[in-house]
PDB file of N, CA and C in Angstrom:
ATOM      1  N   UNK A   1     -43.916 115.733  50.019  1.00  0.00           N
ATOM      2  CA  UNK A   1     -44.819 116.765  49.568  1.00  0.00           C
ATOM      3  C   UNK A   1     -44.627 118.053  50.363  1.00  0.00           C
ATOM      4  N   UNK A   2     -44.573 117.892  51.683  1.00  0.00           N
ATOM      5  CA  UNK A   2     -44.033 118.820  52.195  1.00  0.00           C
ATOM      6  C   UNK A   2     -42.777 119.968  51.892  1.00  0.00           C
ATOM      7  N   UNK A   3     -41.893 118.798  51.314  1.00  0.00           N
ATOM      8  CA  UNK A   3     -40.247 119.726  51.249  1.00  0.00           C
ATOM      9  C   UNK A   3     -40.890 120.197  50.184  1.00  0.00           C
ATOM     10  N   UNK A   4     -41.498 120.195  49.143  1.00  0.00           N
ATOM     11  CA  UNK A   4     -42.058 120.747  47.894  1.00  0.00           C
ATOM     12  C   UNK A   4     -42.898 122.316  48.039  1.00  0.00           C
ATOM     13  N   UNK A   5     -43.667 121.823  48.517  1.00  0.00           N
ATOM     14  CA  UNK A   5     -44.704 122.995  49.268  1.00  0.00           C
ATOM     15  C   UNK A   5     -43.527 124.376  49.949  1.00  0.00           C
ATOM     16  N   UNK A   6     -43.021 123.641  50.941  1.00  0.00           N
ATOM     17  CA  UNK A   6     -42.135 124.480  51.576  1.00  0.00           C
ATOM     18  C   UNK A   6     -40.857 125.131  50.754  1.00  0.00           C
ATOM     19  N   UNK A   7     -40.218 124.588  50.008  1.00  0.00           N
ATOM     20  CA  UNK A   7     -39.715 125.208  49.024  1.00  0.00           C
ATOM     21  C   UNK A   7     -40.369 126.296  47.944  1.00  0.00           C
ATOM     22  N   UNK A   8     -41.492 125.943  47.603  1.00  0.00           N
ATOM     23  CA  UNK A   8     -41.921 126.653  46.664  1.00  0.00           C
ATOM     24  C   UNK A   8     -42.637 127.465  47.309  1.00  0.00           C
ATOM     25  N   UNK A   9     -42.394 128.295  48.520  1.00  0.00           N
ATOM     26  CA  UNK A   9     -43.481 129.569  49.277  1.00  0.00           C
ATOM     27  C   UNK A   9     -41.966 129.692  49.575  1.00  0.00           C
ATOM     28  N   UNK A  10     -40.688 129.423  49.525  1.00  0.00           N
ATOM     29  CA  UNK A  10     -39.489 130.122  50.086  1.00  0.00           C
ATOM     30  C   UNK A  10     -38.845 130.869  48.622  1.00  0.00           C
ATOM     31  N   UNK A  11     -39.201 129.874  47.485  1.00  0.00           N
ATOM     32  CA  UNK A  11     -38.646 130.860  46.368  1.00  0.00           C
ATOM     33  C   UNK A  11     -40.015 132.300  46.013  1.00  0.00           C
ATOM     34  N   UNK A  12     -41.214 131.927  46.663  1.00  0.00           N
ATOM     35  CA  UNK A  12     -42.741 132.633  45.886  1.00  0.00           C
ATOM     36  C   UNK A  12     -42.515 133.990  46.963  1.00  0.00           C
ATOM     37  N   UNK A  13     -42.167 133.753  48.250  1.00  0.00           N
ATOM     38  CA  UNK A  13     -42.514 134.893  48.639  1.00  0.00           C
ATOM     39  C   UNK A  13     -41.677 136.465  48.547  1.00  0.00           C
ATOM     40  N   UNK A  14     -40.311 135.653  48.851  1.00  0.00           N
ATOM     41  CA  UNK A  14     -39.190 136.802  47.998  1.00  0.00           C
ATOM     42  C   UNK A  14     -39.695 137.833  46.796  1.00  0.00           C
ATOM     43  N   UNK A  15     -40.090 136.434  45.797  1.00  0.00           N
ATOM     44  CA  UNK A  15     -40.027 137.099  44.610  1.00  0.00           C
ATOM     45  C   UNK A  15     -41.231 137.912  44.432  1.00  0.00           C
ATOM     46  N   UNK A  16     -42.224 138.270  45.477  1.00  0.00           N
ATOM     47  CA  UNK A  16     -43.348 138.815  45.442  1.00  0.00           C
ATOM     48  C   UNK A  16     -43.288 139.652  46.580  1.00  0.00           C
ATOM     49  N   UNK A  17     -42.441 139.999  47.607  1.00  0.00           N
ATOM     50  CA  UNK A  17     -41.977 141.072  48.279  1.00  0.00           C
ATOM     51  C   UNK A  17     -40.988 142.095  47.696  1.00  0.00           C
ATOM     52  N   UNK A  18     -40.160 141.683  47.276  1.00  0.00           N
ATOM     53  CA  UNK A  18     -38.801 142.614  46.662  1.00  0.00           C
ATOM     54  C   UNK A  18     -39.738 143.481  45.769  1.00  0.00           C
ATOM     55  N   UNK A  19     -40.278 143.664  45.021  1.00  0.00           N
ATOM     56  CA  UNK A  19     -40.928 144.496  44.081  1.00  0.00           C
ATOM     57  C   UNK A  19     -41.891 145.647  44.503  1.00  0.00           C
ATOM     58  N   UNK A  20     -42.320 144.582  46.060  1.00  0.00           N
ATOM     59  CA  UNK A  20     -43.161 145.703  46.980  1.00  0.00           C
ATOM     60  C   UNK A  20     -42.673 146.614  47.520  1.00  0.00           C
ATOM     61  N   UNK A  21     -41.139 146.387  47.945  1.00  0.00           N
ATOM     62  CA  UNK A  21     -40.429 147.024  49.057  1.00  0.00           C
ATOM     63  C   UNK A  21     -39.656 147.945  48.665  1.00  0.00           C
ATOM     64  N   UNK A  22     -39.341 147.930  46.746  1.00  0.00           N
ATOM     65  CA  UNK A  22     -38.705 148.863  45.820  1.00  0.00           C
ATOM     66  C   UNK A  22     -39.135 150.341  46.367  1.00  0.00           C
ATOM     67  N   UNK A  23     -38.243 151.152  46.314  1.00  0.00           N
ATOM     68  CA  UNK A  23     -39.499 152.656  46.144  1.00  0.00           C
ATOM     69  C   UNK A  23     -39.603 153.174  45.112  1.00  0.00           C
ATOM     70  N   UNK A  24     -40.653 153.589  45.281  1.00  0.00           N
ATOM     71  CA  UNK A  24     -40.846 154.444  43.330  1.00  0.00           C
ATOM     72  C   UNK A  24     -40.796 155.676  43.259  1.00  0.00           C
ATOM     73  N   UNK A  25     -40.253 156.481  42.138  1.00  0.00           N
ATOM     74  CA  UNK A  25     -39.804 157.319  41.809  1.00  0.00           C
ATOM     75  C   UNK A  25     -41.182 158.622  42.272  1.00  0.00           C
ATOM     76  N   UNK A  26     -40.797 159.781  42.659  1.00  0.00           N
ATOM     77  CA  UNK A  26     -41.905 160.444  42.476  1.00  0.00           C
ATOM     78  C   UNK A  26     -42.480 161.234  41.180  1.00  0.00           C
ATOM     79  N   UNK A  27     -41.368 161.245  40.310  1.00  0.00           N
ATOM     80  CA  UNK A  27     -41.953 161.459  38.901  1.00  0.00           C
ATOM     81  C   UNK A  27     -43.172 160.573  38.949  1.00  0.00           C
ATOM     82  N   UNK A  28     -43.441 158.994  38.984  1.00  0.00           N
ATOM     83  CA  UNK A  28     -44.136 158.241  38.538  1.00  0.00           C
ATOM     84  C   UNK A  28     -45.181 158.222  39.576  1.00  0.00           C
ATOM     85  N   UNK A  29     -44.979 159.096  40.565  1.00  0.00           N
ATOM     86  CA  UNK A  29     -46.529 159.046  41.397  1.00  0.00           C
ATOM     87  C   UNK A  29     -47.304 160.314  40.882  1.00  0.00           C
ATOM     88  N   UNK A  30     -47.041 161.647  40.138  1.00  0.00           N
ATOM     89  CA  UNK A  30     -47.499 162.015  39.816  1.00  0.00           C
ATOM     90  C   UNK A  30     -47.884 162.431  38.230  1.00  0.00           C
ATOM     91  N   UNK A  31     -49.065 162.768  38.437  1.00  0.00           N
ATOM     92  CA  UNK A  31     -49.613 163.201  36.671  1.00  0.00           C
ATOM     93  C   UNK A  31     -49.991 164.528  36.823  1.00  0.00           C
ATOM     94  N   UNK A  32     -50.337 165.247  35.302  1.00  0.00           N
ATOM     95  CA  UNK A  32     -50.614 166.348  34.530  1.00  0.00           C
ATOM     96  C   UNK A  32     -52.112 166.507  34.673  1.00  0.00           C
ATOM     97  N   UNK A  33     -52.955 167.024  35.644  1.00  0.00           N
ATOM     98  CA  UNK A  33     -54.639 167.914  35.223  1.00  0.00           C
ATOM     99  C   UNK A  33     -54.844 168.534  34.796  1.00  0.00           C
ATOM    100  N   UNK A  34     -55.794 168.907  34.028  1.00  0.00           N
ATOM    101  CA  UNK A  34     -56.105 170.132  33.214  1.00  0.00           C
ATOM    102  C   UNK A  34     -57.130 170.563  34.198  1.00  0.00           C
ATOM    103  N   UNK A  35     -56.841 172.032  34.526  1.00  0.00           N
ATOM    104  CA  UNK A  35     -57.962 172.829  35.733  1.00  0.00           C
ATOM    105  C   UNK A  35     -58.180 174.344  34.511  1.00  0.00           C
ATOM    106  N   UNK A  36     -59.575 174.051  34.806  1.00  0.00           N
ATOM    107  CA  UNK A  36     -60.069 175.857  33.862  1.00  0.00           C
ATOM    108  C   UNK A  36     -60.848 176.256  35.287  1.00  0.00           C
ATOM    109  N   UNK A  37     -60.225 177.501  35.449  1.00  0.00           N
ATOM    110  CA  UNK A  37     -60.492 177.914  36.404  1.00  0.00           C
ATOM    111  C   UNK A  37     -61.586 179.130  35.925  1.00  0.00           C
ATOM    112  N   UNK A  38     -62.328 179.990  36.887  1.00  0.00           N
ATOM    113  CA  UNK A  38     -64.015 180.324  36.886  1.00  0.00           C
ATOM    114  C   UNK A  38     -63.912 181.572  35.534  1.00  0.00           C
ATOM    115  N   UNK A  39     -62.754 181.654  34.982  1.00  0.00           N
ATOM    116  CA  UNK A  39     -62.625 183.163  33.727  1.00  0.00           C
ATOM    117  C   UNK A  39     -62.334 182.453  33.085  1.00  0.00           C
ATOM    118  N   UNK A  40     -62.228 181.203  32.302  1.00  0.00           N
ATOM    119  CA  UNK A  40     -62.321 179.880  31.130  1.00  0.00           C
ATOM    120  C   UNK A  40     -60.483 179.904  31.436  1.00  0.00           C
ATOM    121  N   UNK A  41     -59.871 180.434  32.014  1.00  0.00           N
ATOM    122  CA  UNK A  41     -58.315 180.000  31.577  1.00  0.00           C
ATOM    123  C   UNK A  41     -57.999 178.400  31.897  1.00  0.00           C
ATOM    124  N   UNK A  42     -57.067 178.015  31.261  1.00  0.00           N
ATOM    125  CA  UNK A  42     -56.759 176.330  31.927  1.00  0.00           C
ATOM    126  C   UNK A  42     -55.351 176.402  32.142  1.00  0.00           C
ATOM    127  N   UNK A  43     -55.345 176.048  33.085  1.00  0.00           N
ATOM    128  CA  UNK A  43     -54.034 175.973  33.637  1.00  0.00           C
ATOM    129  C   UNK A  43     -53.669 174.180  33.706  1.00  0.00           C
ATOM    130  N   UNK A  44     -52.465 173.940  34.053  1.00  0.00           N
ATOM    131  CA  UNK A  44     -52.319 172.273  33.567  1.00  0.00           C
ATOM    132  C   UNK A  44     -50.998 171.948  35.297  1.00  0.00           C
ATOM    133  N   UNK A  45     -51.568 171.492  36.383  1.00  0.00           N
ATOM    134  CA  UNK A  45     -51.440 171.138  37.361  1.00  0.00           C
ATOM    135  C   UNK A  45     -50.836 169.665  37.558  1.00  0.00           C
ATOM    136  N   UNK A  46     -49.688 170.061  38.386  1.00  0.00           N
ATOM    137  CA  UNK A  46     -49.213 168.223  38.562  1.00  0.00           C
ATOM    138  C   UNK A  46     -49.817 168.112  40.030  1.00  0.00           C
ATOM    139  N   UNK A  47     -50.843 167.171  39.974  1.00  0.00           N
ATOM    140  CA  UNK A  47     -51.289 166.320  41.243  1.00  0.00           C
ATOM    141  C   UNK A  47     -50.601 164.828  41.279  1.00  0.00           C
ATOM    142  N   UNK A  48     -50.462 164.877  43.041  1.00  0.00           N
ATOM    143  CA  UNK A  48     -50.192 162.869  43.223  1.00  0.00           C
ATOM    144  C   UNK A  48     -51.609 162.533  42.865  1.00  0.00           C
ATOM    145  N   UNK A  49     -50.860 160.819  42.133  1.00  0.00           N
ATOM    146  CA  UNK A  49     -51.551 159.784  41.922  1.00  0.00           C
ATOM    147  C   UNK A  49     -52.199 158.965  43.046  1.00  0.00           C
ATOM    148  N   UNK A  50     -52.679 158.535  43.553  1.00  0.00           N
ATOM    149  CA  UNK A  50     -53.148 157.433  44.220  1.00  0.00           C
ATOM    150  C   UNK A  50     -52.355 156.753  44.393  1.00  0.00           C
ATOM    151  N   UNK A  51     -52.203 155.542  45.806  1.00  0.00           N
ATOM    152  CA  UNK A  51     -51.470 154.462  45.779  1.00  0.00           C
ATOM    153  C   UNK A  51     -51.738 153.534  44.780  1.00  0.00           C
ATOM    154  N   UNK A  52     -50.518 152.271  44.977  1.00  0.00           N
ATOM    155  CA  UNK A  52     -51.413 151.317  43.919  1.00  0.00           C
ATOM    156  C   UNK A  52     -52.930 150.477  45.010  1.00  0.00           C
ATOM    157  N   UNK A  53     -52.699 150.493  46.295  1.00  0.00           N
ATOM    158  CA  UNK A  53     -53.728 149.713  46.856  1.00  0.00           C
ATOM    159  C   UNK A  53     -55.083 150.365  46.923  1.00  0.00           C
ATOM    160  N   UNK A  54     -55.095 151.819  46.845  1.00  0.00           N
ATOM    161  CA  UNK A  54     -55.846 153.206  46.714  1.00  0.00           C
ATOM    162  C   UNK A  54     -56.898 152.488  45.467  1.00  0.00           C
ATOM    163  N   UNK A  55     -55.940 152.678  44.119  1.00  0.00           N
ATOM    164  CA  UNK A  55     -56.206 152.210  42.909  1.00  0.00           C
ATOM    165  C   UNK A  55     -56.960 150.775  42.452  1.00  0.00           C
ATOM    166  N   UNK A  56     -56.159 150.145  43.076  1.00  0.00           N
ATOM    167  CA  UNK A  56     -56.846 148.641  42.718  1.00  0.00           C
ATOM    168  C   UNK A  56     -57.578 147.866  43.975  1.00  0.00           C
ATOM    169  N   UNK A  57     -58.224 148.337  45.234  1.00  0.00           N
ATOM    170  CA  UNK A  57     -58.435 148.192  46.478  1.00  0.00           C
ATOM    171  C   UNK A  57     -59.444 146.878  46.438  1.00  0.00           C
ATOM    172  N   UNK A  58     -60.827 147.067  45.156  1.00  0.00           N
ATOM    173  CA  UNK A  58     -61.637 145.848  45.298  1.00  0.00           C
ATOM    174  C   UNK A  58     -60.921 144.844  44.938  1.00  0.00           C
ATOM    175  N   UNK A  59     -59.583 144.542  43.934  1.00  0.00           N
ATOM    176  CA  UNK A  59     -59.238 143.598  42.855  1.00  0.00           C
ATOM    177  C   UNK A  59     -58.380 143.103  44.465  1.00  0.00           C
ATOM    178  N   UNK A  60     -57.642 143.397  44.857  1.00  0.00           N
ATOM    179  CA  UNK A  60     -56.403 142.891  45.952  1.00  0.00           C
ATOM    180  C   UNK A  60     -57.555 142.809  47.026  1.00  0.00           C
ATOM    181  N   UNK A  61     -58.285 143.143  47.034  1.00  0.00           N
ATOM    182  CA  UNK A  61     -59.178 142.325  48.757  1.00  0.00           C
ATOM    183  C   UNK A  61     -59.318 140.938  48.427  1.00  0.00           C
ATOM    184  N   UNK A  62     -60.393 140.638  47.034  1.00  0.00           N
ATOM    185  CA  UNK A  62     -60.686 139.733  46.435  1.00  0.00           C
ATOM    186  C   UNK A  62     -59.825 138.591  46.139  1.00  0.00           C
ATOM    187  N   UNK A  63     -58.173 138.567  45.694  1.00  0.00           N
ATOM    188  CA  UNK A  63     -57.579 137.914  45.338  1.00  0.00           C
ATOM    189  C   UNK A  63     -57.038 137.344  46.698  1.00  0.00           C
ATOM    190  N   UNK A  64     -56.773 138.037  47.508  1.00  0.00           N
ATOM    191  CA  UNK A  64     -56.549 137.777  48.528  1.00  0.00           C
ATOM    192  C   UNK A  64     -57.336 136.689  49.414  1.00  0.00           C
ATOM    193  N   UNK A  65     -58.333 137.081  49.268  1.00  0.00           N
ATOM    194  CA  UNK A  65     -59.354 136.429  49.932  1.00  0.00           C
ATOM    195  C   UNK A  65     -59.610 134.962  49.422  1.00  0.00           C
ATOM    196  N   UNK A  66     -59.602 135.087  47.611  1.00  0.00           N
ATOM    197  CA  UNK A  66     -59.664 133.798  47.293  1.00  0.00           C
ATOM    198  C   UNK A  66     -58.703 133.010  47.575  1.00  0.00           C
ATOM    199  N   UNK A  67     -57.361 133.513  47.652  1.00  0.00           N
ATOM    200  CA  UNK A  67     -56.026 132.444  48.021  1.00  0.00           C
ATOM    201  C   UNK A  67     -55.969 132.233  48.979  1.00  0.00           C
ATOM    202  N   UNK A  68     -56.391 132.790  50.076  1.00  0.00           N
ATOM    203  CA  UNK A  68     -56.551 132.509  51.728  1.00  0.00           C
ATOM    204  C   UNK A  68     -57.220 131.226  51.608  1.00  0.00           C
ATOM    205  N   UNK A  69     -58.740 131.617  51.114  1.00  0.00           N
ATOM    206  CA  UNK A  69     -59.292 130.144  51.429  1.00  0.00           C
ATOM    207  C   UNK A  69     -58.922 129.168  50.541  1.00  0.00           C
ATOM    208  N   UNK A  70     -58.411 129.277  49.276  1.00  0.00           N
ATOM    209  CA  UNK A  70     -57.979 128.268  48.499  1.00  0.00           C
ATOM    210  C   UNK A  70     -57.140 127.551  49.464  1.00  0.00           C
ATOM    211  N   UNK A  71     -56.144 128.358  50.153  1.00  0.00           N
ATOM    212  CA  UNK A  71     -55.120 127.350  50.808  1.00  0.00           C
ATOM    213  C   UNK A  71     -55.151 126.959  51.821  1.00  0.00           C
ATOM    214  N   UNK A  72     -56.247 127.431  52.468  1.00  0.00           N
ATOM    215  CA  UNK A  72     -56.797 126.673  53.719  1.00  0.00           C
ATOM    216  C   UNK A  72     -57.944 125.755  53.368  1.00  0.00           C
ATOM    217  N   UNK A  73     -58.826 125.545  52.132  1.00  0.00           N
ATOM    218  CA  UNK A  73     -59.086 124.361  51.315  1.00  0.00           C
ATOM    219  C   UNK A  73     -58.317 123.223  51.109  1.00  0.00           C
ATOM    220  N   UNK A  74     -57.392 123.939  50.909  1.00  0.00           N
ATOM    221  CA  UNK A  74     -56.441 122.762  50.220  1.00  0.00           C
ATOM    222  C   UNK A  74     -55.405 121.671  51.539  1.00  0.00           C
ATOM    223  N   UNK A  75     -55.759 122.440  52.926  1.00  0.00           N
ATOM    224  CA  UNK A  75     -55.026 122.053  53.415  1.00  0.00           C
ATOM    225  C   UNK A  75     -55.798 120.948  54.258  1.00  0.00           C
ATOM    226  N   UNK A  76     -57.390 121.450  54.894  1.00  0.00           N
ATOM    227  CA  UNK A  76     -58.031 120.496  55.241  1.00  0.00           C
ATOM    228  C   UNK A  76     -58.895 119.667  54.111  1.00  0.00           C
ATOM    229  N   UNK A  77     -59.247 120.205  53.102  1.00  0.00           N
ATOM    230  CA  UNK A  77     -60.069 118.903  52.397  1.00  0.00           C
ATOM    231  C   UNK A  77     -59.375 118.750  50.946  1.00  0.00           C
ATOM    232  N   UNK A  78     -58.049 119.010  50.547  1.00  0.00           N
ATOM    233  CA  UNK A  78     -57.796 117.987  49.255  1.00  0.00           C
ATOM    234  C   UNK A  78     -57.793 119.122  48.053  1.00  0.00           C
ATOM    235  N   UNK A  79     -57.241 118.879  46.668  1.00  0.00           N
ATOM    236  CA  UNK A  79     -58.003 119.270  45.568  1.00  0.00           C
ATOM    237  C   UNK A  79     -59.628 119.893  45.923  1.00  0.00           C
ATOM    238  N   UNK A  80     -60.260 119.128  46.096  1.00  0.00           N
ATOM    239  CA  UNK A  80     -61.989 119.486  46.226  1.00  0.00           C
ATOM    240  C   UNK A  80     -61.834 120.617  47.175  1.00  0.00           C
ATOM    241  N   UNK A  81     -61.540 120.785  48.012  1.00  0.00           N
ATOM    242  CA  UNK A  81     -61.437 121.553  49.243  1.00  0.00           C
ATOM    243  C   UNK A  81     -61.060 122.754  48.717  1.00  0.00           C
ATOM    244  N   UNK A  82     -59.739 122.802  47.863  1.00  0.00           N
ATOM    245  CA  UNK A  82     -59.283 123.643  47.706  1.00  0.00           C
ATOM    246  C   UNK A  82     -60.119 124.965  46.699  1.00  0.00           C
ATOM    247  N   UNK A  83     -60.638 124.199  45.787  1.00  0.00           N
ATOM    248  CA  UNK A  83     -61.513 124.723  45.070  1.00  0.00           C
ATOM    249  C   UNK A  83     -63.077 125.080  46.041  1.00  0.00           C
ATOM    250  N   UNK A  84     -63.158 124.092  46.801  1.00  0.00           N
ATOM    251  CA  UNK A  84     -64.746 124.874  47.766  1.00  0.00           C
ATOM    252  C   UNK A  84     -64.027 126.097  48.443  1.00  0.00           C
ATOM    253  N   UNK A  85     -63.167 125.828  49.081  1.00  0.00           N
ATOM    254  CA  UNK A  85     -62.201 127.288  49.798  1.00  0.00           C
ATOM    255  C   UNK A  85     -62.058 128.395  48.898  1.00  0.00           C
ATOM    256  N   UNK A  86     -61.508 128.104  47.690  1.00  0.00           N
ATOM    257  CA  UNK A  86     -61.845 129.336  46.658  1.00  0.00           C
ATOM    258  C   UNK A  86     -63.160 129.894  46.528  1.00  0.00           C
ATOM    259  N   UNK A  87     -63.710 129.441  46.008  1.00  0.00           N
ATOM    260  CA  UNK A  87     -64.971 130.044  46.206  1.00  0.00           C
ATOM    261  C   UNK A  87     -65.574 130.731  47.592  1.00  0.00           C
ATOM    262  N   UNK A  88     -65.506 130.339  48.593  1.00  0.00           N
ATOM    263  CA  UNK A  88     -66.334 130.746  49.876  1.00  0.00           C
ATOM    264  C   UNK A  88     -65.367 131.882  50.010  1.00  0.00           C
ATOM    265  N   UNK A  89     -63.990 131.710  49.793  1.00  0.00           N
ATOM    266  CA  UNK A  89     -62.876 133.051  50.191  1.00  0.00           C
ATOM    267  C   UNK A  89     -63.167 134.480  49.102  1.00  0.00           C
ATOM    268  N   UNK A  90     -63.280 133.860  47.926  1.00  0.00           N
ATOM    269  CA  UNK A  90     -64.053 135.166  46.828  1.00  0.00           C
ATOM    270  C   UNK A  90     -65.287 135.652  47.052  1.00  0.00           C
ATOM    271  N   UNK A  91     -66.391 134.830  47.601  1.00  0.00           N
ATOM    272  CA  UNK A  91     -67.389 135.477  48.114  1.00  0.00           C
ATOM    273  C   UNK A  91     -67.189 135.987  49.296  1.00  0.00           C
ATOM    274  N   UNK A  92     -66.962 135.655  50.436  1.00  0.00           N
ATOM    275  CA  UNK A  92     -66.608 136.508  51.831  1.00  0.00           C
ATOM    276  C   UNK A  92     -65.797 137.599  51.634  1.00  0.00           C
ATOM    277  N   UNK A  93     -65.162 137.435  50.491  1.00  0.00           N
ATOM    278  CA  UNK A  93     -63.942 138.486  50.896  1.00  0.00           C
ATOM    279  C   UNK A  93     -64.843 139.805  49.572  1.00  0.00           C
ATOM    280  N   UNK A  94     -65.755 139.266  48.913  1.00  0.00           N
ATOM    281  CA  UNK A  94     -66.255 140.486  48.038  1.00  0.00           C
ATOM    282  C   UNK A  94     -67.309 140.977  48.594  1.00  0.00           C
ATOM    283  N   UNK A  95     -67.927 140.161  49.716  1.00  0.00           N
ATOM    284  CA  UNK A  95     -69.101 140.693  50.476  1.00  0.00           C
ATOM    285  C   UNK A  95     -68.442 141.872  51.589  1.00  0.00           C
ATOM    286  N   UNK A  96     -67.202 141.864  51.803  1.00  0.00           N
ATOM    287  CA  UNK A  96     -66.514 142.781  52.920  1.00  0.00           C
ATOM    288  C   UNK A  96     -65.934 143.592  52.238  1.00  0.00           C
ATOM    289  N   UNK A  97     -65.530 143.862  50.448  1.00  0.00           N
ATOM    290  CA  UNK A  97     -64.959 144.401  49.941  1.00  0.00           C
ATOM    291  C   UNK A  97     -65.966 145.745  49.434  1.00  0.00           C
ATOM    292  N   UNK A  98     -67.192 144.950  49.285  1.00  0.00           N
ATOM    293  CA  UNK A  98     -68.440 145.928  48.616  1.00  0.00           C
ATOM    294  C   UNK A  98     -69.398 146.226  49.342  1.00  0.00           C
ATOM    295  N   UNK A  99     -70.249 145.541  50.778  1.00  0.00           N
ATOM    296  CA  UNK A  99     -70.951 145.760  51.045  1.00  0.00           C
ATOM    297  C   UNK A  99     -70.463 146.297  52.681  1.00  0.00           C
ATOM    298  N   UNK A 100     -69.452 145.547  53.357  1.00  0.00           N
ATOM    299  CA  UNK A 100     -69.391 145.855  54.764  1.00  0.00           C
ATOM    300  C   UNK A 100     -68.178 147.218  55.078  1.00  0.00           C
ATOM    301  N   UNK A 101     -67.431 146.962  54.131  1.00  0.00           N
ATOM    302  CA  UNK A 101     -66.250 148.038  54.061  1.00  0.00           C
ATOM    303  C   UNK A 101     -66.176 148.838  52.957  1.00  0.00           C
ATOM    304  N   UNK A 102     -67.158 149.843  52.491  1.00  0.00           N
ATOM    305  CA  UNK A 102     -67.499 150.612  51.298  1.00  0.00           C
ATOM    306  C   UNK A 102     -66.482 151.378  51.550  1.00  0.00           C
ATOM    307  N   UNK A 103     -65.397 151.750  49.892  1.00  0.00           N
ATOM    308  CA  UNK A 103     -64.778 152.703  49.445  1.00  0.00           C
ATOM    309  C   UNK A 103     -64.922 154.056  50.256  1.00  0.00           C
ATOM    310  N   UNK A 104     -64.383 154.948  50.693  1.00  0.00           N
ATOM    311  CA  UNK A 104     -64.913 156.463  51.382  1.00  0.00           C
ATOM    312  C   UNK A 104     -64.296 157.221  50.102  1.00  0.00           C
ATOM    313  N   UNK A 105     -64.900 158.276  49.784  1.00  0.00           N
ATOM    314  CA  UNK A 105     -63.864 159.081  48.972  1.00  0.00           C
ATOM    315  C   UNK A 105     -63.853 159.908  49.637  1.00  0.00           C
ATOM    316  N   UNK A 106     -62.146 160.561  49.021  1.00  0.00           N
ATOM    317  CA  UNK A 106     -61.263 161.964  49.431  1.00  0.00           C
ATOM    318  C   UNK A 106     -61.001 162.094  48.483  1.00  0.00           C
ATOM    319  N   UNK A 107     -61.425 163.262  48.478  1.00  0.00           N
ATOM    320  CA  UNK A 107     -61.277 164.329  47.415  1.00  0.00           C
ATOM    321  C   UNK A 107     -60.072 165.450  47.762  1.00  0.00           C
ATOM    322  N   UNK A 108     -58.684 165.453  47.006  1.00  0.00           N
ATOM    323  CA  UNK A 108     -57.821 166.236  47.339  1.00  0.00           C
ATOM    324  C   UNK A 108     -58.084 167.559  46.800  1.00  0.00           C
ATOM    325  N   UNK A 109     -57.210 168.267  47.319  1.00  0.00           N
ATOM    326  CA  UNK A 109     -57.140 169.244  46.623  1.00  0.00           C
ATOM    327  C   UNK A 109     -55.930 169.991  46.057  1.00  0.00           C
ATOM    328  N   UNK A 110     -56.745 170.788  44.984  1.00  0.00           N
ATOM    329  CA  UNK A 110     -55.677 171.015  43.470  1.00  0.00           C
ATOM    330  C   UNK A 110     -53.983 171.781  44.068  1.00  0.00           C
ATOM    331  N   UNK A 111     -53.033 171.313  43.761  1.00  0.00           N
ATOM    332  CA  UNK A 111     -51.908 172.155  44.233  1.00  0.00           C
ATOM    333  C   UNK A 111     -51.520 173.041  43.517  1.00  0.00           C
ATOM    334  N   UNK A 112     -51.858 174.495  44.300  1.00  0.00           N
ATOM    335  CA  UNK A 112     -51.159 175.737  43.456  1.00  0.00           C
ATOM    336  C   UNK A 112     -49.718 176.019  43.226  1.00  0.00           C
ATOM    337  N   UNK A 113     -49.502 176.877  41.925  1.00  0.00           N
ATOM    338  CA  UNK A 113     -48.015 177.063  42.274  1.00  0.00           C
ATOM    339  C   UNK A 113     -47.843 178.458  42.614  1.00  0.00           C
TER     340      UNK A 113
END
């Protein structure tokens, strides 16, 4: 069971790093705003996007959190375990996602040309 386990986190983690470690284009970090500035004109502004962790910050605490404890469930108490570990890891990790470590916003600002 072991060589199993251990094999399958040697093919999982590759294939879930390489995609991280890609770099992305900066076309694709930025988009098109529409700014009307204080005499009604609109002018149409390329601002950066957000990261993706920026973007999706509650969803990746959470998932995280549940697979942590899923697999430290799974390692001391079984099937059953694994599933009580899920759960306690989705709640701890959404109680630190929403209540102890609140979002800050930054607000950028518009780039002139």
């Amino acid at each position: 069971m072991k060589k199993y386990i251990a094999t399958l986190l040697m093919i999982i983690v590759p294939a879930v790093m390489i995609p991280l470690a890609m770099p992305v284009t900066a076309d694709a970090q930025t988009y098109v705003k529409r700014v009307v500035g204080r005499n009604g004109r609109v002018r149409y502004v390329r601002v950066k996007k957000p990261g993706f962790y920026r973007r999706h910050r509650n969803a990746s605490n959470i998932a995280i959190g549940t697979g942590g404890g899923a697999l430290l469930g799974g390692i001391l108490g079984g099937g059953k375990g694994a599933l009580i570990g899920a759960g306690v890891g989705a709640g701890s990790s959404a109680l630190y996602t929403y209540k102890l470590n609140k979002k800050k916003k930054r607000y950028y600002k518009v780039r002139r040309r």
